[in-house]
PDB file of N, CA and C in Angstrom:
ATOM      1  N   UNK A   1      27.737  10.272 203.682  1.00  0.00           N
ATOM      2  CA  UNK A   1      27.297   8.917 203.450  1.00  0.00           C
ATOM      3  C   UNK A   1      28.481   7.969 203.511  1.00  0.00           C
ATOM      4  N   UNK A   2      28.968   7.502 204.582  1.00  0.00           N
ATOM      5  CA  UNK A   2      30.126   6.847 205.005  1.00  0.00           C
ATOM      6  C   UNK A   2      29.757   5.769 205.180  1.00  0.00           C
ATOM      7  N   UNK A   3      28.810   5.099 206.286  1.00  0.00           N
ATOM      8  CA  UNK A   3      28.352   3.559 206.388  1.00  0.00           C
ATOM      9  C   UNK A   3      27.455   3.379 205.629  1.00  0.00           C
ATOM     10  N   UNK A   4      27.165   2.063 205.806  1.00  0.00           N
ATOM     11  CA  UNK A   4      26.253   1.055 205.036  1.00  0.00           C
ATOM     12  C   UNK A   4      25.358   1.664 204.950  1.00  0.00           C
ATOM     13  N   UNK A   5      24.872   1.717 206.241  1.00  0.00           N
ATOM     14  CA  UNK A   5      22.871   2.240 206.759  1.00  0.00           C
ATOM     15  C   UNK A   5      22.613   3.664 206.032  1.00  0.00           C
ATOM     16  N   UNK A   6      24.027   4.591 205.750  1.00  0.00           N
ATOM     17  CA  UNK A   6      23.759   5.774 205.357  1.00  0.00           C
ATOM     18  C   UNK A   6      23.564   5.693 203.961  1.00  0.00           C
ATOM     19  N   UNK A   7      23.401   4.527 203.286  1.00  0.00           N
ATOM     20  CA  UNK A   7      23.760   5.058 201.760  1.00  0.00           C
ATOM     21  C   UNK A   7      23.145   3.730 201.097  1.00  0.00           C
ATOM     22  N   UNK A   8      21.874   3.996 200.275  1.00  0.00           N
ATOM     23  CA  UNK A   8      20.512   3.163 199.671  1.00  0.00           C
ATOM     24  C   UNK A   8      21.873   1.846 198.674  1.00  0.00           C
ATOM     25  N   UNK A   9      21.636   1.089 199.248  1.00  0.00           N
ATOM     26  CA  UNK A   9      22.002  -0.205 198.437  1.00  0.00           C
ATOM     27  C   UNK A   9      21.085  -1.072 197.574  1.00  0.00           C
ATOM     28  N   UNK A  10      22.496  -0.867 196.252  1.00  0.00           N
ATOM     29  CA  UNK A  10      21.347  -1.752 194.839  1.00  0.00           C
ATOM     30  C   UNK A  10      22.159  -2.583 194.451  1.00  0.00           C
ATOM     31  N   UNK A  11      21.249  -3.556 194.497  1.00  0.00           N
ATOM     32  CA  UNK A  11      21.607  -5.226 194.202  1.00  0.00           C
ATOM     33  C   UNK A  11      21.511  -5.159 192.764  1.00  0.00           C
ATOM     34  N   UNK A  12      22.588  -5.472 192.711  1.00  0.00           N
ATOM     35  CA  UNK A  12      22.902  -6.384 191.317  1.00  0.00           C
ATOM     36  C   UNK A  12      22.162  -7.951 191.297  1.00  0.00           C
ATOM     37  N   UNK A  13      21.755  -8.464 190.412  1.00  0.00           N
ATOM     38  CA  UNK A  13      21.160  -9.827 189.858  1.00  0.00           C
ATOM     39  C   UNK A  13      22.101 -10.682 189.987  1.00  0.00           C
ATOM     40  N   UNK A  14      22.102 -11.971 190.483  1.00  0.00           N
ATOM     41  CA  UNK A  14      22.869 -13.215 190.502  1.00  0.00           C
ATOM     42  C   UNK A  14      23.346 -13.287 189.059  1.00  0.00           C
ATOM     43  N   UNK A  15      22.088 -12.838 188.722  1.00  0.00           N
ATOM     44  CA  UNK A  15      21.936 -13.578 186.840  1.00  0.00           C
ATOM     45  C   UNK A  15      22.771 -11.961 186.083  1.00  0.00           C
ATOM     46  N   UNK A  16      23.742 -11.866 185.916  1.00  0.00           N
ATOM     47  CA  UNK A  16      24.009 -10.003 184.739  1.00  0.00           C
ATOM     48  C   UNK A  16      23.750 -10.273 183.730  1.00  0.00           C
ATOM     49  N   UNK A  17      23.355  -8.997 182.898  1.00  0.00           N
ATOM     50  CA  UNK A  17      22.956  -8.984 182.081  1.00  0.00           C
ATOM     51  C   UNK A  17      24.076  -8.706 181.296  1.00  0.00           C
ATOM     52  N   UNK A  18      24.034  -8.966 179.649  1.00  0.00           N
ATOM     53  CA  UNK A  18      24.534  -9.076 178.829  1.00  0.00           C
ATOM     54  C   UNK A  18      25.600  -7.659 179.146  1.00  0.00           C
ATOM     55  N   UNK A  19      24.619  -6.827 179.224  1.00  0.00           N
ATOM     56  CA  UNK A  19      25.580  -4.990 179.129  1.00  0.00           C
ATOM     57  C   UNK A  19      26.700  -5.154 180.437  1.00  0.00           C
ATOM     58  N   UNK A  20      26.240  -5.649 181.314  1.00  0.00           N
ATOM     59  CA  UNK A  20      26.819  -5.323 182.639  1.00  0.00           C
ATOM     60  C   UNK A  20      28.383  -5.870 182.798  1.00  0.00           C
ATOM     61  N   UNK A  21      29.707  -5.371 183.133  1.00  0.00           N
ATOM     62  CA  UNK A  21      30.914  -5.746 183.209  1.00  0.00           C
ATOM     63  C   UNK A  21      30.863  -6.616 184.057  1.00  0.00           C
ATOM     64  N   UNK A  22      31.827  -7.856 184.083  1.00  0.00           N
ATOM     65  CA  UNK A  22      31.529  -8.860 184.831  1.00  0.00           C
ATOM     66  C   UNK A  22      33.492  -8.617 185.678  1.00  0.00           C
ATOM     67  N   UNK A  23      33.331  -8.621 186.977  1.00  0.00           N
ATOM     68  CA  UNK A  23      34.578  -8.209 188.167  1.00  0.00           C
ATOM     69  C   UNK A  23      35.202  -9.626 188.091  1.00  0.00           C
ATOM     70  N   UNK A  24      36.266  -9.962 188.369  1.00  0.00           N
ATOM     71  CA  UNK A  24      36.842 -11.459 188.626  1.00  0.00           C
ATOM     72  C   UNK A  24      37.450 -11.261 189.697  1.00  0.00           C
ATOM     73  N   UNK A  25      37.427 -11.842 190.875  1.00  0.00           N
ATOM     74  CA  UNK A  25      38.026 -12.014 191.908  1.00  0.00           C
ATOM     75  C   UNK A  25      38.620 -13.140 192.569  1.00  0.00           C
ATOM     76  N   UNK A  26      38.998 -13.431 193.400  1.00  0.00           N
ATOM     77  CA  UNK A  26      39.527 -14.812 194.261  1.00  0.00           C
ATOM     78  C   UNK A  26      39.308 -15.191 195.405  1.00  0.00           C
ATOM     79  N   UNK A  27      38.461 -16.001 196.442  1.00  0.00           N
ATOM     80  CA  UNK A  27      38.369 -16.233 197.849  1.00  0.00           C
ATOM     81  C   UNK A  27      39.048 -17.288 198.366  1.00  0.00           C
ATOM     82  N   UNK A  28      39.556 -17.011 199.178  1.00  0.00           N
ATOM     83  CA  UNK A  28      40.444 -18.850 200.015  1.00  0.00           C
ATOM     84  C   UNK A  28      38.955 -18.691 200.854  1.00  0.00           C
ATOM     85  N   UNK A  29      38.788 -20.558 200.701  1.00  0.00           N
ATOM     86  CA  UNK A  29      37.791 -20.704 201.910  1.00  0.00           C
ATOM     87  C   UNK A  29      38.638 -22.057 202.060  1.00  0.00           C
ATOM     88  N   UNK A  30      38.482 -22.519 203.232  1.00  0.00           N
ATOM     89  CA  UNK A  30      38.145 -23.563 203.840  1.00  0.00           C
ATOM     90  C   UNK A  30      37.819 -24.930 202.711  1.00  0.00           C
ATOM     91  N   UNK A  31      38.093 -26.001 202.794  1.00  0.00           N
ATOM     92  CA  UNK A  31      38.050 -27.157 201.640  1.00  0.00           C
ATOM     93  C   UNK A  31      36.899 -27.640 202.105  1.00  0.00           C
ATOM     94  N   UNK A  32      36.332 -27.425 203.119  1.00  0.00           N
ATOM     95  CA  UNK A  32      34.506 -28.121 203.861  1.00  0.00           C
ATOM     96  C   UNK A  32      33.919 -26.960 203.160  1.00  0.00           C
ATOM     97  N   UNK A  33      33.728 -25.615 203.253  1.00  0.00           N
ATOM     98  CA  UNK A  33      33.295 -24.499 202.725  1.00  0.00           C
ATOM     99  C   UNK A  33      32.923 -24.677 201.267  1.00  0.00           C
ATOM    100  N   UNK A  34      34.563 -24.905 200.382  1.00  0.00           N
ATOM    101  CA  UNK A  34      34.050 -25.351 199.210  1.00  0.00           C
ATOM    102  C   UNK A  34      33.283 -26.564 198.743  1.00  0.00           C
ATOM    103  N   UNK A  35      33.239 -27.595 199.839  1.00  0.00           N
ATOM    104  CA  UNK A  35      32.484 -28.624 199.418  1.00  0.00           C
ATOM    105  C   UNK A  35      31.319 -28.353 199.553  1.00  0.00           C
ATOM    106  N   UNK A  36      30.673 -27.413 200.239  1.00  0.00           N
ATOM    107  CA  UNK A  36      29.485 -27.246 200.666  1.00  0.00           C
ATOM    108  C   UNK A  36      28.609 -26.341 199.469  1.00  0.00           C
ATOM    109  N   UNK A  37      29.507 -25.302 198.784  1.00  0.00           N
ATOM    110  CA  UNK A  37      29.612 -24.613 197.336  1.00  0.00           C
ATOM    111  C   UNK A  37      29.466 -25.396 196.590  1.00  0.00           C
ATOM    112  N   UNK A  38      29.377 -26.790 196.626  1.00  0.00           N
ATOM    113  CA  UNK A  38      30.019 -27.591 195.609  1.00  0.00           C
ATOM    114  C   UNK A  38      28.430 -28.218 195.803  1.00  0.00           C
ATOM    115  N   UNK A  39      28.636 -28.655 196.659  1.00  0.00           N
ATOM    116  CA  UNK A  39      26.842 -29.970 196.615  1.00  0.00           C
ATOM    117  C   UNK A  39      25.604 -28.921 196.671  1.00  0.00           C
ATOM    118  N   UNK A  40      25.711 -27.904 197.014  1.00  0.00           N
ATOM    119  CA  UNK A  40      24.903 -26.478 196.930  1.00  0.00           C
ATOM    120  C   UNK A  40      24.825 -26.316 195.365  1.00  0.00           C
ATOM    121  N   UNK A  41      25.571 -25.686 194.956  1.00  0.00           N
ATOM    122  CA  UNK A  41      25.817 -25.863 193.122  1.00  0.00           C
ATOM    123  C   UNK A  41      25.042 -27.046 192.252  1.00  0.00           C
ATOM    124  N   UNK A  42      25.737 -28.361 192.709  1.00  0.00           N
ATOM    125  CA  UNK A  42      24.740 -29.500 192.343  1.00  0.00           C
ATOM    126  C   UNK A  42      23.923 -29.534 192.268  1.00  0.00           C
ATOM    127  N   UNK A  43      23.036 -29.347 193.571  1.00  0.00           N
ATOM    128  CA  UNK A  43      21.838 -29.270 193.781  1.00  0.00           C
ATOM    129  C   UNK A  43      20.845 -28.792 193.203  1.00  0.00           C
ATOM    130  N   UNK A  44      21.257 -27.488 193.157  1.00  0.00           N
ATOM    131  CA  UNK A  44      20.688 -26.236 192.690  1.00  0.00           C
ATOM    132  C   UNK A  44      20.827 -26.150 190.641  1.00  0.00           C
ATOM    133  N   UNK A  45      21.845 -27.106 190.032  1.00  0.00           N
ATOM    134  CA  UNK A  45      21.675 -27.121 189.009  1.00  0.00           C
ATOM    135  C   UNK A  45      22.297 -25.399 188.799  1.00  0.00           C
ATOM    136  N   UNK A  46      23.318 -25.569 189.513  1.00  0.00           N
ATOM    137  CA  UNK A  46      24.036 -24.036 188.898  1.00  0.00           C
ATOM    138  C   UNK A  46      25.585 -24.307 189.334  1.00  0.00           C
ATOM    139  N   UNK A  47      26.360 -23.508 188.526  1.00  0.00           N
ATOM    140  CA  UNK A  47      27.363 -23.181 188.460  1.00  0.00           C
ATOM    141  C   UNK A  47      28.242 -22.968 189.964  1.00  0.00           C
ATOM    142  N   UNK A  48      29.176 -22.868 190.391  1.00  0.00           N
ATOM    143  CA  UNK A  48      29.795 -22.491 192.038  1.00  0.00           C
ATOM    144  C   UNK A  48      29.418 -20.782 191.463  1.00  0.00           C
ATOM    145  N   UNK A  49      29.762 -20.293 190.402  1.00  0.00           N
ATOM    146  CA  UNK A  49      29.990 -18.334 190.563  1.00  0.00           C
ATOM    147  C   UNK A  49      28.485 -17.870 190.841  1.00  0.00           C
ATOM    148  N   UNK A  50      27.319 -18.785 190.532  1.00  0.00           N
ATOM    149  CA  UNK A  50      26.094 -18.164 190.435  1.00  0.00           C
ATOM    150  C   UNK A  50      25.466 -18.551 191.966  1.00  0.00           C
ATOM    151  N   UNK A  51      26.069 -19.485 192.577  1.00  0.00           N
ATOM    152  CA  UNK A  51      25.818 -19.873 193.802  1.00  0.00           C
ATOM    153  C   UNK A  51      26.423 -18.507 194.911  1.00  0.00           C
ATOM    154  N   UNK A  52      27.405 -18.754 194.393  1.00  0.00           N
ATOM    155  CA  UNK A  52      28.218 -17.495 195.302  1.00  0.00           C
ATOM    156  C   UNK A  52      27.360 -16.221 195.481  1.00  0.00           C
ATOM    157  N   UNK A  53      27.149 -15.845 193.707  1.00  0.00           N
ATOM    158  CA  UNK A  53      26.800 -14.678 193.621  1.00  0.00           C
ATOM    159  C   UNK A  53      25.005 -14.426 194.077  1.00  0.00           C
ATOM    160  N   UNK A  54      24.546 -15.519 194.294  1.00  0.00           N
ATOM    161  CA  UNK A  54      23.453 -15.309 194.957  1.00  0.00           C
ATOM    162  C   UNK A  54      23.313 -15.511 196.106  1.00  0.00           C
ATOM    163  N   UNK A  55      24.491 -16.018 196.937  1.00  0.00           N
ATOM    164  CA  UNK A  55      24.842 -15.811 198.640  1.00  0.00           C
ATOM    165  C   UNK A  55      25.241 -14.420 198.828  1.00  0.00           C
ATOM    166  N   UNK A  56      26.054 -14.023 197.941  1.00  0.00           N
ATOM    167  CA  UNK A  56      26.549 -12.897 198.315  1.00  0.00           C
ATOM    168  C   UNK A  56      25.486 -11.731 198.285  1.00  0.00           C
ATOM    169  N   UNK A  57      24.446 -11.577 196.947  1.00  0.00           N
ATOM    170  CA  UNK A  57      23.506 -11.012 196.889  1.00  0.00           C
ATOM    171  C   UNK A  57      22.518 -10.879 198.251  1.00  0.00           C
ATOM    172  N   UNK A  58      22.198 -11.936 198.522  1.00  0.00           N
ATOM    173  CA  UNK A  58      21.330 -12.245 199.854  1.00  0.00           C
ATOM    174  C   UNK A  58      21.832 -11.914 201.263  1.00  0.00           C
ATOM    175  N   UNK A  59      22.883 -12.055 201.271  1.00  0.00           N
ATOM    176  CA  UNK A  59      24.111 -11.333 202.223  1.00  0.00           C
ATOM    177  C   UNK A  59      23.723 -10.063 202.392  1.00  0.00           C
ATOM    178  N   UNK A  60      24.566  -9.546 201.322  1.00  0.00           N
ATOM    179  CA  UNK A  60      24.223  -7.893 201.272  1.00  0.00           C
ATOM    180  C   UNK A  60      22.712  -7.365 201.594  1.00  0.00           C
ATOM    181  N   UNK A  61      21.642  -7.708 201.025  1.00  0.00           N
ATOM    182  CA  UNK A  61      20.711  -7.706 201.260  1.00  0.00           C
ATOM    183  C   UNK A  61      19.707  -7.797 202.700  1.00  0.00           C
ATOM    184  N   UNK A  62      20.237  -9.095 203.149  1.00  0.00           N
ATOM    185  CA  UNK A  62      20.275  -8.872 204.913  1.00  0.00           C
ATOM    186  C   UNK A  62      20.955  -7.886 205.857  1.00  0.00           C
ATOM    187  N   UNK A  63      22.211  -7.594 205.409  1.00  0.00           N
ATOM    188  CA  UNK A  63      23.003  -6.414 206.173  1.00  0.00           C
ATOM    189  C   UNK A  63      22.106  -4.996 205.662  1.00  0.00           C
ATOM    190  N   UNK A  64      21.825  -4.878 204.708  1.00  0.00           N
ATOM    191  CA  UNK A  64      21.161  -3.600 204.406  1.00  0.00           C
ATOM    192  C   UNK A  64      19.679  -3.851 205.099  1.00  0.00           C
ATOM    193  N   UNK A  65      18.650  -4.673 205.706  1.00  0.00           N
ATOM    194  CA  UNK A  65      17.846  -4.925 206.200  1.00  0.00           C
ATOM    195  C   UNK A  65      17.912  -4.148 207.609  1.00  0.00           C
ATOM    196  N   UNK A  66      19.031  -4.864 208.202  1.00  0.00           N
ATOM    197  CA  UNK A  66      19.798  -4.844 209.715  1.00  0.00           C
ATOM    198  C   UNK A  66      19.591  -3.644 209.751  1.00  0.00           C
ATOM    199  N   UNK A  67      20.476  -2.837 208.666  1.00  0.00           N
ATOM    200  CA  UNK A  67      20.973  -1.182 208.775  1.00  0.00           C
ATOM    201  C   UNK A  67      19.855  -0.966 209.125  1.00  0.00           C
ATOM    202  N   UNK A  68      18.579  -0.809 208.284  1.00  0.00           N
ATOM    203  CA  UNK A  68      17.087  -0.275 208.581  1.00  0.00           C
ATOM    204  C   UNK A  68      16.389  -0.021 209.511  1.00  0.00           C
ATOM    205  N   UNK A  69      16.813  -1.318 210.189  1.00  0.00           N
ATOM    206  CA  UNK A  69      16.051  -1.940 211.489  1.00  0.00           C
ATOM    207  C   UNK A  69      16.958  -1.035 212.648  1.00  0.00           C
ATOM    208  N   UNK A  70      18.467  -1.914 212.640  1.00  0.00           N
ATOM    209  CA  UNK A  70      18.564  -1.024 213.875  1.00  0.00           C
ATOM    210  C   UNK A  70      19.247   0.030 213.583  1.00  0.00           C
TER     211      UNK A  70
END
């Protein structure tokens, strides 16, 4: 179980739960990128980490789709 497609992917929640360890990391993007994080966030009445973390969720989620398919 080496690639993606070979090996069942589980999404974690935008939202963790109380039990769950929370990772800290760092991304350079682009200053248009973050603005776009930024009025996205607004919008949405959330935070930039919960924005992220539900792009990233949905991300993953599509690539594990792909795997399926092709």
């Amino acid at each position: 179980m080496n690639s993606l497609a070979d090996r069942p992917l589980r999404l974690a929640s935008a939202f963790p739960t109380s039990q769950e360890r929370i990772i800290r990391f760092t991304v350079d993007m682009p200053e248009s990128l973050h603005q776009q994080l930024s009025e996205a966030a607004t919008w949405l009445k959330r935070k930039n980490a919960v924005v992220v973390r539900m792009a990233l969720e949905q991300a993953l989620k599509d690539l594990d789709d792909e795997a399926v398919v092709g």
